[in-house]
C-alpha atoms as a PDB file:
ATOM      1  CA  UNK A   1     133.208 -53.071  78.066  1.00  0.00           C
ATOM      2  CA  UNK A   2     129.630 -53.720  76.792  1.00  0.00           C
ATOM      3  CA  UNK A   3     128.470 -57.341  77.238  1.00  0.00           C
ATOM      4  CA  UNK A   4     127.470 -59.217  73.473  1.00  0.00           C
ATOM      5  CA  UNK A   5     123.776 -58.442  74.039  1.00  0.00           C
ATOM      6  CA  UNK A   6     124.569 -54.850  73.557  1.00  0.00           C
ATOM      7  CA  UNK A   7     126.896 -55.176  70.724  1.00  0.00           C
ATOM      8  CA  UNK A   8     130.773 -55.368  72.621  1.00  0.00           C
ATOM      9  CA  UNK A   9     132.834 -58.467  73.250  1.00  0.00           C
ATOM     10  CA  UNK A  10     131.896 -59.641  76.192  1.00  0.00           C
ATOM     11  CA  UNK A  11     135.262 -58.920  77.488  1.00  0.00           C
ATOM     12  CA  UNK A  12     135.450 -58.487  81.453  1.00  0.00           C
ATOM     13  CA  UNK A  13     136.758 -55.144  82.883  1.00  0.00           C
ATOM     14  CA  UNK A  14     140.702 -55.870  82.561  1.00  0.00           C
ATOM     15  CA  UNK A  15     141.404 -53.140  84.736  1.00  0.00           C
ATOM     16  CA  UNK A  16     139.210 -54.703  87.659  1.00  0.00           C
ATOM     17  CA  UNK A  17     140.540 -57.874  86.915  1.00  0.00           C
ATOM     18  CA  UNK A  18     143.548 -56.653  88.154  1.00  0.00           C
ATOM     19  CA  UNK A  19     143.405 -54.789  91.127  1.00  0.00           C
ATOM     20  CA  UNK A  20     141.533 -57.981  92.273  1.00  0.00           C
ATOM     21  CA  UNK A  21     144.411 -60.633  91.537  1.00  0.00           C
ATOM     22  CA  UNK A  22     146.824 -57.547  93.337  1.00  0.00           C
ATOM     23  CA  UNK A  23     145.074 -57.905  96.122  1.00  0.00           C
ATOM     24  CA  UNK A  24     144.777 -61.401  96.318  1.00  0.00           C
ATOM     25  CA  UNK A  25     148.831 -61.097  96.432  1.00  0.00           C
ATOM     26  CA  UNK A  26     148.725 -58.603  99.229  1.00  0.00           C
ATOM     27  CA  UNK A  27     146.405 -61.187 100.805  1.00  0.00           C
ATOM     28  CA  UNK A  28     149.315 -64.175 100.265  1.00  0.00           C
ATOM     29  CA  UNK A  29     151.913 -61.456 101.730  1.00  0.00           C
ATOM     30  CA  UNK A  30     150.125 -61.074 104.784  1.00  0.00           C
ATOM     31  CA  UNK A  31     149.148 -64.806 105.450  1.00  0.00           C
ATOM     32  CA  UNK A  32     150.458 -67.088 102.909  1.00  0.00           C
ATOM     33  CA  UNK A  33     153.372 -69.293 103.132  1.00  0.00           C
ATOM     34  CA  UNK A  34     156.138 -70.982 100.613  1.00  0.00           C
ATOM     35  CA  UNK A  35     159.104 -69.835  99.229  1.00  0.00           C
ATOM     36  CA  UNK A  36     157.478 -66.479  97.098  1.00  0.00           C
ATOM     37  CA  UNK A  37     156.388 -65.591 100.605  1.00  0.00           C
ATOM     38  CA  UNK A  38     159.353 -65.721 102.323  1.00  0.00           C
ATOM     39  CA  UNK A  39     161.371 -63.681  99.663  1.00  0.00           C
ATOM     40  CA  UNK A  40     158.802 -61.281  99.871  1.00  0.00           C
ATOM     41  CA  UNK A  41     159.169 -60.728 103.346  1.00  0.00           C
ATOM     42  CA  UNK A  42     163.088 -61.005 103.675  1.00  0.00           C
ATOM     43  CA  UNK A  43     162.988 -58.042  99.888  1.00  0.00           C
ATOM     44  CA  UNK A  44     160.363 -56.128 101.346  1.00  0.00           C
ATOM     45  CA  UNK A  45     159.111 -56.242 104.472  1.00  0.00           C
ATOM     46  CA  UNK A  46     161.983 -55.950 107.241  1.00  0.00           C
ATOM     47  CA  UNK A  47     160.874 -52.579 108.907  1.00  0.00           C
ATOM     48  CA  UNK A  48     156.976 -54.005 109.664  1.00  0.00           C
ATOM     49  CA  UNK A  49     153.448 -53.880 108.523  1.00  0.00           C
ATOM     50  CA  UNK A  50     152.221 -53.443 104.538  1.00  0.00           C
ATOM     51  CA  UNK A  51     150.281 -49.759 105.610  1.00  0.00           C
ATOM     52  CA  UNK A  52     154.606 -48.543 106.036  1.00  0.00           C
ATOM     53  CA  UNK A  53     155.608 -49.434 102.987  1.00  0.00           C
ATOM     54  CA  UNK A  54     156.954 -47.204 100.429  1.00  0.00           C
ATOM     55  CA  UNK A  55     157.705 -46.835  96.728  1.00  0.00           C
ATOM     56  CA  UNK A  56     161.473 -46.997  95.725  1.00  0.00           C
ATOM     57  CA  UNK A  57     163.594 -47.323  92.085  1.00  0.00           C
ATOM     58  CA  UNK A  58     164.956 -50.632  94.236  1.00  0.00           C
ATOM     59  CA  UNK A  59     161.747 -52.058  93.688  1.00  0.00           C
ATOM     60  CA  UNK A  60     160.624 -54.515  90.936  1.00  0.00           C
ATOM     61  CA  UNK A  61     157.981 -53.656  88.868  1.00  0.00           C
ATOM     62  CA  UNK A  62     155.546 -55.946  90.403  1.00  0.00           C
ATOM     63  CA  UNK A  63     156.090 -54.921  93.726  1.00  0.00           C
ATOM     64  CA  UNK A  64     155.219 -51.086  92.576  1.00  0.00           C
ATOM     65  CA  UNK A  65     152.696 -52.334  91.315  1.00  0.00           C
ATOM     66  CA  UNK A  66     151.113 -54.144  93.981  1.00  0.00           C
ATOM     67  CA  UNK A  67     152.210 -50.839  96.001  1.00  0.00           C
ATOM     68  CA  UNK A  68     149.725 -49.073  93.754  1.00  0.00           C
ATOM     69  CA  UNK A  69     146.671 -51.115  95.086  1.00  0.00           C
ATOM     70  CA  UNK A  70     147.323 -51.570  98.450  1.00  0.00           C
ATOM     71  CA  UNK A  71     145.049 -48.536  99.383  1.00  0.00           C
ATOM     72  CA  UNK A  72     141.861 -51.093  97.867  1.00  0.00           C
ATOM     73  CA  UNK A  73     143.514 -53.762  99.870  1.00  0.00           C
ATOM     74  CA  UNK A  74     143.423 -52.245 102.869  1.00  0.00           C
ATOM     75  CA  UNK A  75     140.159 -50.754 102.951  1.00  0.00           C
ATOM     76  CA  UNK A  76     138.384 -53.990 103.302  1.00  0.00           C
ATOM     77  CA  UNK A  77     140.783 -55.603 105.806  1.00  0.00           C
ATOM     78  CA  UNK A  78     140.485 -56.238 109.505  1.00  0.00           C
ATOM     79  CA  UNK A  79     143.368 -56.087 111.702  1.00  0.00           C
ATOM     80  CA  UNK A  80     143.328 -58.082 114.822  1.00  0.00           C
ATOM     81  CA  UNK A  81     145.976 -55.933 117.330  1.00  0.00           C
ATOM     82  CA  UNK A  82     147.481 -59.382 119.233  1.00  0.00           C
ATOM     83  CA  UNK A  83     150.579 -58.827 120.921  1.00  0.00           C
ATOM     84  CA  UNK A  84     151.084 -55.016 119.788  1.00  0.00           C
ATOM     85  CA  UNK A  85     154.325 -56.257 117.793  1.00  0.00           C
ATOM     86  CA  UNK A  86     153.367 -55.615 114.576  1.00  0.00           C
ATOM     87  CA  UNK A  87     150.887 -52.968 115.008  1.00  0.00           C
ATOM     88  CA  UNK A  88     151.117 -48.893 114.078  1.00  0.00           C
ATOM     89  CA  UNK A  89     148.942 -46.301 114.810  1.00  0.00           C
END
């Protein structure tokens, strides 16, 4: 996507856009709160941590989705250990 000064549209990279507003929703799984959390927890996460996830036909689309980018999301996360409960190694 070329900026107007070289002749595009001055549209933003779509594909970026997304992956970043993906991983702001892995970032509301892990510490958000409110009802789309909690259904996303109860769905989703019974068995532990977002790094044991995996892909399944049972899935919505979105959550495949977000499944796709959790690699990005997880590179530039710290995890604090705590009380070893919800921790894998």
């Amino acid at each position: 996507m070329n900026p107007k000064e070289k002749g595009g549209l001055g549209n933003k990279d779509l594909r970026k856009m997304n992956i970043s507003l993906l991983c702001k929703w892995w970032q509301k799984v892990e510490n958000g709160s409110g009802i789309w959390h909690d259904i996303v927890q109860r769905k989703y996460m019974k068995s532990g941590g977002i790094s044991q996830l995996k892909k399944s036909n049972n899935n919505s689309p979105v959550w495949n989705d977000l499944l796709k980018v959790r690699h990005i999301y997880l590179r530039g996360r710290i995890m604090l250990v705590g009380n070893r409960e919800n921790t894998s190694f």
